[in-house]
N, C-alpha and C. Protein backbone atom coordinates (compact mmCIF):
# COMPACT_ATOMS: atom_id res chain seq x y z
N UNK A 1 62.80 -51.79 -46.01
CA UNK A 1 62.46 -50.39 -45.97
C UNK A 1 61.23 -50.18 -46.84
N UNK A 2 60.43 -49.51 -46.21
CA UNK A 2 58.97 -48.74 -47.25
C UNK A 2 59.07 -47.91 -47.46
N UNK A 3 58.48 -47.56 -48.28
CA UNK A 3 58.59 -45.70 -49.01
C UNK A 3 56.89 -45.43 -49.18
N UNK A 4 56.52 -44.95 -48.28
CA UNK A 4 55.07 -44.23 -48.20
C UNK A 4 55.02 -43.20 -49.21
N UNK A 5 53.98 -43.12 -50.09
CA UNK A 5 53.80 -42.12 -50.80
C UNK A 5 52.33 -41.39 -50.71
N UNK A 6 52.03 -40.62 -50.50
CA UNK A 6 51.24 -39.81 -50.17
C UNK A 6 49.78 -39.87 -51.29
N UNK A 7 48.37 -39.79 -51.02
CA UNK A 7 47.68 -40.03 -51.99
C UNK A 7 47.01 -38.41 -52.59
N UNK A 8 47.56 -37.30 -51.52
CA UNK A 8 47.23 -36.26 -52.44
C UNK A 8 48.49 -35.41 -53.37
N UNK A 9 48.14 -34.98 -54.64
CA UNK A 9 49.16 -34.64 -55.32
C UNK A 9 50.12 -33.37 -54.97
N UNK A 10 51.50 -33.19 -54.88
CA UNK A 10 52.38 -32.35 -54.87
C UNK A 10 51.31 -31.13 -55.26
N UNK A 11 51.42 -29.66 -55.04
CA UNK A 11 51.29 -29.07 -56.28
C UNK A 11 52.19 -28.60 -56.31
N UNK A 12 52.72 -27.85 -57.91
CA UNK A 12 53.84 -27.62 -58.42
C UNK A 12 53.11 -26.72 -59.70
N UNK A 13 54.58 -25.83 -59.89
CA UNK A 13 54.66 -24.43 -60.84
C UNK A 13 54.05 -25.22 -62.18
N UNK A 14 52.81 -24.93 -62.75
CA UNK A 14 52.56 -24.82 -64.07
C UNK A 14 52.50 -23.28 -64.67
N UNK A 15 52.58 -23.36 -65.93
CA UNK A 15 52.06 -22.80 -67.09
C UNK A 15 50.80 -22.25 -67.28
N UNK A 16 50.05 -21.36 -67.19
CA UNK A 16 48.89 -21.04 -67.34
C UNK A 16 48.39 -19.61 -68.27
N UNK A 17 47.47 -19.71 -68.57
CA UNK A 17 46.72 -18.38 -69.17
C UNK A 17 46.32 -17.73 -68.18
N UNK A 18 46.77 -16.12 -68.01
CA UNK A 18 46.76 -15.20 -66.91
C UNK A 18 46.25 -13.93 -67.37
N UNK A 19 45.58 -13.12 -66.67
CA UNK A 19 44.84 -11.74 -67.14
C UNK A 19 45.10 -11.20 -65.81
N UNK A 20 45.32 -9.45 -65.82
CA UNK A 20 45.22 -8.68 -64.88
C UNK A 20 44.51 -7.46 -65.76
N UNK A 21 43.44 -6.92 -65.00
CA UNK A 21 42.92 -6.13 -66.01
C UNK A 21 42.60 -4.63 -64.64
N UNK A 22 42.51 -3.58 -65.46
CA UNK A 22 42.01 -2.62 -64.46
C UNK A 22 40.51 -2.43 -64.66
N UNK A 23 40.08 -1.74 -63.19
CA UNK A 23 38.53 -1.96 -62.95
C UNK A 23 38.61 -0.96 -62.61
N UNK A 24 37.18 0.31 -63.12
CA UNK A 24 35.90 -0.17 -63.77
C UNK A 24 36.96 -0.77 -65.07
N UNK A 25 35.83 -0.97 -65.86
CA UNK A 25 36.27 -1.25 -67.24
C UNK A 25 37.14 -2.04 -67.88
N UNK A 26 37.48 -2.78 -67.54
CA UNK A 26 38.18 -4.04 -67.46
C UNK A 26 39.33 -3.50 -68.21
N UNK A 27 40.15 -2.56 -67.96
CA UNK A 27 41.11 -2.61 -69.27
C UNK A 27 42.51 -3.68 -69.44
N UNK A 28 42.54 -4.36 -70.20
CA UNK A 28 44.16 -5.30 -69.71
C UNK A 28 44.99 -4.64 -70.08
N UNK A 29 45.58 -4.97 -68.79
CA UNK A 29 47.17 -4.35 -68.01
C UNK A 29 48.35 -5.50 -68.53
N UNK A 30 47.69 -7.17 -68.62
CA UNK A 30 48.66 -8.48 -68.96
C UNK A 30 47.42 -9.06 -69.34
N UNK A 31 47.92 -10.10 -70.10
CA UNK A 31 46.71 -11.20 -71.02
C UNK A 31 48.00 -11.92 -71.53
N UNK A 32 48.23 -13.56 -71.16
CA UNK A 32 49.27 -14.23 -71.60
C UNK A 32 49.56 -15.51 -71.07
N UNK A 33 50.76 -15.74 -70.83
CA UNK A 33 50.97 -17.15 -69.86
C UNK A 33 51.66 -16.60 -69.04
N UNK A 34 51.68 -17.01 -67.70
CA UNK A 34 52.17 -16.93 -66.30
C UNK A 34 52.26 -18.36 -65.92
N UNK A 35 53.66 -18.37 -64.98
CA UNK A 35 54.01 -19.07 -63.94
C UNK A 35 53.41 -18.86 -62.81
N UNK A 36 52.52 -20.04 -63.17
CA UNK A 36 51.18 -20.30 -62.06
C UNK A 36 52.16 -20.57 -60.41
N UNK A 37 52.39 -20.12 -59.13
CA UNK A 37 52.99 -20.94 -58.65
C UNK A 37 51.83 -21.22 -57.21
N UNK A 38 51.64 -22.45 -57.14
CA UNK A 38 50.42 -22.68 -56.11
C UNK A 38 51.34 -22.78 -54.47
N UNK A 39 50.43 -21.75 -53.23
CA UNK A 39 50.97 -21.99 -51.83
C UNK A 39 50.21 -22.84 -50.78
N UNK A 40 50.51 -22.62 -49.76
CA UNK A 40 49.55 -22.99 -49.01
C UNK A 40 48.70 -22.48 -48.74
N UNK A 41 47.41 -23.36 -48.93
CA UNK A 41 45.81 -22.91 -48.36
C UNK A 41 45.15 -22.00 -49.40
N UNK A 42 45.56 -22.47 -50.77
CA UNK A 42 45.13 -21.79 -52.09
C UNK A 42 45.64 -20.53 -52.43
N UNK A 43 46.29 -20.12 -51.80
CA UNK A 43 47.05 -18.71 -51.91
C UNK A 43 47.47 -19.30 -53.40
N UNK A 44 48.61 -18.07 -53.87
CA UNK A 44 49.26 -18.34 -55.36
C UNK A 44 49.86 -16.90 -55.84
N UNK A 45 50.79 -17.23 -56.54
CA UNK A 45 51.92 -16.12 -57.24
C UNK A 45 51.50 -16.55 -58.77
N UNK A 46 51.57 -15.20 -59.24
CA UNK A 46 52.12 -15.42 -60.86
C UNK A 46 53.38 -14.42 -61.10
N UNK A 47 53.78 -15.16 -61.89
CA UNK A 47 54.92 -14.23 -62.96
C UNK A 47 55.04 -14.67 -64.16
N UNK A 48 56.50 -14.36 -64.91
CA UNK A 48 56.76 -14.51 -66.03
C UNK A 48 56.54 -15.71 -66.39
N UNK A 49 56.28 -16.50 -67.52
CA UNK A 49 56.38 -17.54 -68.12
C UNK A 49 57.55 -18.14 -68.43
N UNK A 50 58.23 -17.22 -69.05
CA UNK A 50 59.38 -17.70 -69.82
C UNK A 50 60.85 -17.13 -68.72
N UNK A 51 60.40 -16.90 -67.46
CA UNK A 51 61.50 -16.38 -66.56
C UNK A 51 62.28 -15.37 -66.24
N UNK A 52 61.58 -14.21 -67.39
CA UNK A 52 61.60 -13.01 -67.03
C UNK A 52 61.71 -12.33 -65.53
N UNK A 53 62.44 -11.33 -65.41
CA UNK A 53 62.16 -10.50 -63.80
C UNK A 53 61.00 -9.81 -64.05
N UNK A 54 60.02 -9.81 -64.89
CA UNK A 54 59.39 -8.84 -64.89
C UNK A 54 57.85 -9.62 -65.47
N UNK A 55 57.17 -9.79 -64.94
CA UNK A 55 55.54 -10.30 -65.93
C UNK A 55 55.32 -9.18 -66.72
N UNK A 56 54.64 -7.89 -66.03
CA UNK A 56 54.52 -6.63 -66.76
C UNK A 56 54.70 -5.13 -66.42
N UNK A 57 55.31 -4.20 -66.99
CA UNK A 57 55.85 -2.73 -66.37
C UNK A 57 56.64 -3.20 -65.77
N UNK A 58 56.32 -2.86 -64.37
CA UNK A 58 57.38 -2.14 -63.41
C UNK A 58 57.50 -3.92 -62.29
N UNK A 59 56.21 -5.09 -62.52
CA UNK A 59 55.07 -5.97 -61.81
C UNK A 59 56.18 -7.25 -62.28
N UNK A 60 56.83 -7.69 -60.79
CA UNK A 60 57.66 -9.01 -61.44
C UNK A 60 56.59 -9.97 -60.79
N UNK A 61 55.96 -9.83 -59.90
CA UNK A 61 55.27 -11.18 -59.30
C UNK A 61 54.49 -10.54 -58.65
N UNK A 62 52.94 -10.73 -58.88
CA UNK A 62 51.80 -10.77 -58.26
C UNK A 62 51.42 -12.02 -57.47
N UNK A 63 50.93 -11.83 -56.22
CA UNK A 63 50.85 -12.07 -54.98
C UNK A 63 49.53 -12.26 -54.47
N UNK A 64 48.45 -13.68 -54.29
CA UNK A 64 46.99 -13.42 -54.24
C UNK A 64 47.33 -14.49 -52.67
N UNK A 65 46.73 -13.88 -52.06
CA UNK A 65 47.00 -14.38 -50.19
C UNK A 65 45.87 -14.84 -49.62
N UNK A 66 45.04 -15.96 -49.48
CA UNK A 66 43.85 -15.98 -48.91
C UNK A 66 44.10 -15.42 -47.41
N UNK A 67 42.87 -14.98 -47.66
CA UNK A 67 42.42 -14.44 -46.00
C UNK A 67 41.50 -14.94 -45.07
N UNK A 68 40.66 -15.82 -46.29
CA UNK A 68 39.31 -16.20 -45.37
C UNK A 68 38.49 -17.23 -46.82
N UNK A 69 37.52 -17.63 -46.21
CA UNK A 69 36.29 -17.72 -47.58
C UNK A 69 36.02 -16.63 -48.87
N UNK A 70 37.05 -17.07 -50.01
CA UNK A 70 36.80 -16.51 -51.57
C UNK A 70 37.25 -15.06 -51.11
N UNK A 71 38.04 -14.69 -50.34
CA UNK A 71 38.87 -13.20 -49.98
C UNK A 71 39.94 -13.38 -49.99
N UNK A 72 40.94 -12.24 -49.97
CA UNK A 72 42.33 -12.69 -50.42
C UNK A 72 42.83 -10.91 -50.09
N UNK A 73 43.91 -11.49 -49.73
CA UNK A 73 45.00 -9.84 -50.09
C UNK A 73 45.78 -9.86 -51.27
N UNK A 74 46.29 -8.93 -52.53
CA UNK A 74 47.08 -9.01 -53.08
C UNK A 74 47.80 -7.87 -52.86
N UNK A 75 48.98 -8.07 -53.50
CA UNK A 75 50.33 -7.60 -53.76
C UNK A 75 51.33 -7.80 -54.98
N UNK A 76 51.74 -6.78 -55.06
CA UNK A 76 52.73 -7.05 -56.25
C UNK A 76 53.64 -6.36 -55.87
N UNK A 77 55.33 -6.87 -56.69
CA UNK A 77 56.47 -7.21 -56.25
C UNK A 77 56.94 -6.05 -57.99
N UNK A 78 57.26 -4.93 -57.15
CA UNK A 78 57.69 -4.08 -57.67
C UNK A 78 59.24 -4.09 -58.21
N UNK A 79 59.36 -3.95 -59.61
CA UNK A 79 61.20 -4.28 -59.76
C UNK A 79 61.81 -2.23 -60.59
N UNK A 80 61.99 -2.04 -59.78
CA UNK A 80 62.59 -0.91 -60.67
C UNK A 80 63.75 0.17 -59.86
N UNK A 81 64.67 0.58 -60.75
CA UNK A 81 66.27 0.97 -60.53
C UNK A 81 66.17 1.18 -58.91
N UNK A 82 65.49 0.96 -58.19
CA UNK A 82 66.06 1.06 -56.25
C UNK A 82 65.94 -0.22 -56.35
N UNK A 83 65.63 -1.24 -56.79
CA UNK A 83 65.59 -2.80 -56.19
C UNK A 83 64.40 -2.89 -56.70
N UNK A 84 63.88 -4.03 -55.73
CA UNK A 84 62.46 -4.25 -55.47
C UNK A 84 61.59 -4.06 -54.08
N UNK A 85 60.34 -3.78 -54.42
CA UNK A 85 59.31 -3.93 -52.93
C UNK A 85 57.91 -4.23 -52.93
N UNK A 86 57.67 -4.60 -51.95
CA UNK A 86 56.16 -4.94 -52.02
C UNK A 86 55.14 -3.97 -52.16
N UNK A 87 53.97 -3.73 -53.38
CA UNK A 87 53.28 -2.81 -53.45
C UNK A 87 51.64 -3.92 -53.16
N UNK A 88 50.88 -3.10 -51.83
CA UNK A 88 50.09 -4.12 -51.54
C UNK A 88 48.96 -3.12 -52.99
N UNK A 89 47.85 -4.37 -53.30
CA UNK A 89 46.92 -4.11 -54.30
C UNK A 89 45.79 -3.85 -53.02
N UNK A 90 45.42 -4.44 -52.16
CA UNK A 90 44.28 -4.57 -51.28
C UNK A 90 43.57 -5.67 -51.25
N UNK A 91 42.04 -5.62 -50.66
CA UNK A 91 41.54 -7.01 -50.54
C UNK A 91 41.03 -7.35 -52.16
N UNK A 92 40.81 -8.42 -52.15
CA UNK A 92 40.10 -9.03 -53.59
C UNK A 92 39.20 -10.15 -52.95
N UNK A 93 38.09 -10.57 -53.81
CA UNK A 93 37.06 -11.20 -53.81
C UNK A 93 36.99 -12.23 -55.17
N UNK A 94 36.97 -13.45 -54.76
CA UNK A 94 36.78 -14.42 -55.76
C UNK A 94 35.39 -14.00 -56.39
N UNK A 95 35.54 -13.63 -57.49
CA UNK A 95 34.76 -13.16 -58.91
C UNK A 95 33.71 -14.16 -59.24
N UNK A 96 32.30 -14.08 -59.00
CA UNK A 96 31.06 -14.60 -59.28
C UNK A 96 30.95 -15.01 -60.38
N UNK A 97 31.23 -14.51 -61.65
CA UNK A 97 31.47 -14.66 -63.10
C UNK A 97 31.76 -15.41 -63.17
N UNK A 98 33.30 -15.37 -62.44
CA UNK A 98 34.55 -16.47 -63.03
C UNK A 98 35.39 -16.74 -61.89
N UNK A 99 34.87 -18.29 -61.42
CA UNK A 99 35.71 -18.17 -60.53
C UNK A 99 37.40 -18.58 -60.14
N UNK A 100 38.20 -18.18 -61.47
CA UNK A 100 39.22 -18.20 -61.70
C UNK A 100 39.91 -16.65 -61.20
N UNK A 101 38.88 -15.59 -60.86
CA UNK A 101 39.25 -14.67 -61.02
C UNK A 101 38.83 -13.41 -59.52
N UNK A 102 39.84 -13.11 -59.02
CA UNK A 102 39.83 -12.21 -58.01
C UNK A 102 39.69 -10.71 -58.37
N UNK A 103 38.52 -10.09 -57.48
CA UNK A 103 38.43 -8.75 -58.18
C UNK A 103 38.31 -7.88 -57.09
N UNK A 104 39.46 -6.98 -57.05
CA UNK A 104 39.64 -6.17 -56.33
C UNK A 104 38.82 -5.00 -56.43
N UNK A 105 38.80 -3.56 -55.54
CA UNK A 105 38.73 -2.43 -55.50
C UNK A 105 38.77 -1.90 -56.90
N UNK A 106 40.19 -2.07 -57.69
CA UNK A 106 40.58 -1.72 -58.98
C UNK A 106 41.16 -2.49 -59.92
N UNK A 107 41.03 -3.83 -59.68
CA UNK A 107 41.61 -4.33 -60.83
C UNK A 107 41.17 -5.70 -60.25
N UNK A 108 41.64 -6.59 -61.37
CA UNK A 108 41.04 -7.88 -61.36
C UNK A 108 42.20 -8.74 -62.04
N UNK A 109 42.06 -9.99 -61.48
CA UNK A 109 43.67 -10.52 -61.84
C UNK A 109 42.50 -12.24 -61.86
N UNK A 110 43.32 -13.43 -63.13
CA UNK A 110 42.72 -13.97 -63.62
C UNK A 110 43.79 -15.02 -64.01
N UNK A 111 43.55 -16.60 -63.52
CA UNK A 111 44.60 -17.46 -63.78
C UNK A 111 43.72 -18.36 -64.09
N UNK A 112 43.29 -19.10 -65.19
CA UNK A 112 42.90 -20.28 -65.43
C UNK A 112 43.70 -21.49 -66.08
């Protein structure tokens, strides 16, 4: 019997330094560590670090969706006394600055 192993790597949930800030004006909304979690085709979730329901406020898991070339939809995953639901953010644009960082309409969200 062989056991083929594949030469590109798994990806899998790290640890990361995360920012969501509101735009204009960059104000931060979160600045911390997030559970980086990588999808298919570069998409990606963050949340809590430490496994919290909640990253920040009301915001258990933000939601960055590619759509195309350096575009993306986000969303965030609303937790409060009715349950939870999806609150879409809109399109975002991989950030010229930094390209760790998607910048929406109003806010800008940041995983390095």
């Amino acid at each position: 019997m062989f056991l083929l192993l594949s030469p590109v790597a798994e990806a899998r949930d790290r640890v990361v330094d995360c920012a969501i800030l509101s735009l204009p004006g960059k104000a931060v909304q979160f600045k911390g560590k997030c559970n980086f979690m990588p999808e298919a085709g570069g998409s990606f979730s963050l949340a809590d670090a430490d496994g919290k329901p909640k990253l920040y406020g009301d915001i258990g898991v933000v939601s960055v969706t590619l759509t195309g070339k350096d575009t993306a939809e986000v969303s965030g995953l609303v937790i409060d006394s009715g349950g939870g639901h999806s609150s879409r953010w809109g399109t975002a644009r991989r950030a010229a600055d930094d390209r760790a960082c998607w910048d929406g309409e109003d806010f800008r969200i940041c995983a390095w």
